[in-house]
Protein backbone atom coordinates (compact mmCIF):
# COMPACT_ATOMS: atom_id res chain seq x y z
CA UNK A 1 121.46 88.46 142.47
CA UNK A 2 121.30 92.10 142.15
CA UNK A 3 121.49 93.97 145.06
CA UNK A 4 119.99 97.86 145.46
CA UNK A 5 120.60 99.97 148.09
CA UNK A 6 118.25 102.76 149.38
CA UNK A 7 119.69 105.82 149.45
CA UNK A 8 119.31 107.13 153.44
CA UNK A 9 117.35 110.02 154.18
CA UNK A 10 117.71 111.79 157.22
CA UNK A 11 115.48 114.21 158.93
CA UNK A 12 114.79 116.23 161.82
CA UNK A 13 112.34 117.42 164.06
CA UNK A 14 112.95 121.13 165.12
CA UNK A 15 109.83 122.01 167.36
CA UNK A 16 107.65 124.49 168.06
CA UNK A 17 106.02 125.40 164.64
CA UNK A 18 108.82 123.58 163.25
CA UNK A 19 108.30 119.61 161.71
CA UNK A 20 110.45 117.85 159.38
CA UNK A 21 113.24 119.50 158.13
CA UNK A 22 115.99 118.03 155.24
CA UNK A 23 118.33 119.32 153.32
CA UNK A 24 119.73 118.13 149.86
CA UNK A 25 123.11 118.92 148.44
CA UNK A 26 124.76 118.69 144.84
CA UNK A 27 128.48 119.69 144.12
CA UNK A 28 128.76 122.71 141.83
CA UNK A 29 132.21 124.07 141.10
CA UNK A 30 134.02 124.45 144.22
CA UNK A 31 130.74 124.71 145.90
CA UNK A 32 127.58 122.90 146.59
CA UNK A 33 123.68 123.94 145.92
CA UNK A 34 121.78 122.95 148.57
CA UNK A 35 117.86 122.57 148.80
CA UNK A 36 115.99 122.99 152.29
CA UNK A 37 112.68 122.01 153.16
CA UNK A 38 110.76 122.47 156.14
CA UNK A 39 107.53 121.84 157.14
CA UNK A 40 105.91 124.79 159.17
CA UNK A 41 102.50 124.23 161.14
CA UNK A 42 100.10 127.37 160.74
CA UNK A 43 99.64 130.09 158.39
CA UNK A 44 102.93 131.96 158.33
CA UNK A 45 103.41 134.90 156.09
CA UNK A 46 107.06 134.22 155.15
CA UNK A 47 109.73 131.42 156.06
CA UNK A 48 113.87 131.85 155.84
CA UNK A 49 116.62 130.11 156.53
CA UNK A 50 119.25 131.96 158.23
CA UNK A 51 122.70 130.10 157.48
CA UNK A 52 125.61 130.99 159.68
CA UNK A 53 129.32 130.38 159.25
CA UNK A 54 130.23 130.66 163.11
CA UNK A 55 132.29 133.64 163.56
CA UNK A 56 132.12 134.90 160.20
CA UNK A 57 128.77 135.89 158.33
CA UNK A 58 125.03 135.11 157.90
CA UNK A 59 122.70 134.88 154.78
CA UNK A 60 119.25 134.18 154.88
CA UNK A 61 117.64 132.32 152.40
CA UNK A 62 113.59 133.01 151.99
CA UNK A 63 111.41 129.63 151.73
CA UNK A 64 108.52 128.97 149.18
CA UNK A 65 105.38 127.68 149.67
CA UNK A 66 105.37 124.54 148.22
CA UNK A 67 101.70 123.21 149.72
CA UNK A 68 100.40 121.02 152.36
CA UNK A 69 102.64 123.44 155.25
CA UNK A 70 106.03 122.66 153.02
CA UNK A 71 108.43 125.72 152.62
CA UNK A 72 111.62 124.83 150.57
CA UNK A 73 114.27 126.88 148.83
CA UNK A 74 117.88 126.39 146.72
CA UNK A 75 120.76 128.55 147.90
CA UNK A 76 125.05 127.63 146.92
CA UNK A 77 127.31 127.55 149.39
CA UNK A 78 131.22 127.08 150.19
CA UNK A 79 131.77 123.80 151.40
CA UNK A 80 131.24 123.86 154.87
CA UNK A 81 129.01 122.66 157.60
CA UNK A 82 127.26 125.94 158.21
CA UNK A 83 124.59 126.25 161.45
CA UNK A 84 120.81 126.41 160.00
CA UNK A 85 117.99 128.09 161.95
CA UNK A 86 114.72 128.26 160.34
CA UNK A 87 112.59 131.39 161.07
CA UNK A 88 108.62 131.95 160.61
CA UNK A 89 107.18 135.09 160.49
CA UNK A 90 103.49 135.21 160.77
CA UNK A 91 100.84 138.08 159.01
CA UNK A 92 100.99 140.00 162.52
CA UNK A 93 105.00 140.62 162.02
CA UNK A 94 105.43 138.28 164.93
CA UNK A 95 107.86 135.40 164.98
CA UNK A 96 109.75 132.32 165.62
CA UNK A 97 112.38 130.65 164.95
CA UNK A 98 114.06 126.98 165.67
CA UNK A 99 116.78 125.33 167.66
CA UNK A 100 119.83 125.88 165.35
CA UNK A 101 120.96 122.62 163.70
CA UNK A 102 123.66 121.86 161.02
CA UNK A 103 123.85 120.97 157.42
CA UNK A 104 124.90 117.84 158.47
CA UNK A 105 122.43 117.59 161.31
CA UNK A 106 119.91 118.20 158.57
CA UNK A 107 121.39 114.87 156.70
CA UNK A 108 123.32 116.62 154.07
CA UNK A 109 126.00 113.82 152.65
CA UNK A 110 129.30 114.20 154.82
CA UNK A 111 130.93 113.08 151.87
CA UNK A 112 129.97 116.46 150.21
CA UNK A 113 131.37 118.85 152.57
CA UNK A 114 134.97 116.82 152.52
C-alpha cells in the first residue's frame, strides 16, 4: 500500500480589505526566498509587504497583480520569523494596512526558519 501525504497549507484571514494570505519559503544559501500572496478586495493602486525584524529594520516588498484580487511577490530573507503587515494603497493615495502577523503565522515551514 502506498501511502501519500498532502502537503499542509496554511492560511490566514487578515481583515478589512485583507483575505487570504500565505506565504511560501525555499532555502537559498544561508537564507530563504519567500513568496507572499494576498488577496486584496477592491481596486487598489499598489500592494506591499512591510517585513519587520522587531527592534532592528524594515523592508517593504511591493506586490503584483496577479488577477482575480491576488497580489503576490518573492523577496530573500535571513532566517528568521520576521512580523508581516500587508499595506494597500488605493488611486486616491489613501490607505490601509492589516493586523501584523508572522512568517510563521502565515504557514511558512517551521522547519525552515530552524
Amino acid at each position: 500500500m502506498v501511502r501519500m501525504l498532502a502537503p499542509l497549507l496554511s492560511l490566514i484571514v487578515l481583515g478589512g480589505p485583507f483575505g487570504e494570505a500565505t506565504v511560501d519559503g525555499t532555502p537559498v544559501g544561508d537564507g530563504l526566498r519567500v513568496e507572499f500572496e494576498v488577496v486584496v478586495a477592491g481596486a487598489p493602486a499598489a500592494v506591499v509587504a512591510h517585513i519587520v525584524d522587531p527592534g532592528q529594520t524594515q523592508s517593504t516588498v511591493s506586490l503584483g497583480n496577479r488577477g482575480q484580487g491576488v497580489w503576490g511577490g518573492t523577496t530573500e530573507l535571513e532566517l528568521m520569523n520576521f512580523v508581516v503587515v500587508f499595506e494597500v494603497v488605493y488611486p486616491d493615495g489613501a490607505g490601509e494596512v492589516s493586523e501584523p502577523t508572522t512568517l510563521l503565522g502565515l504557514g511558512l515551514d517551521p522547519s525552515l526558519i530552524g
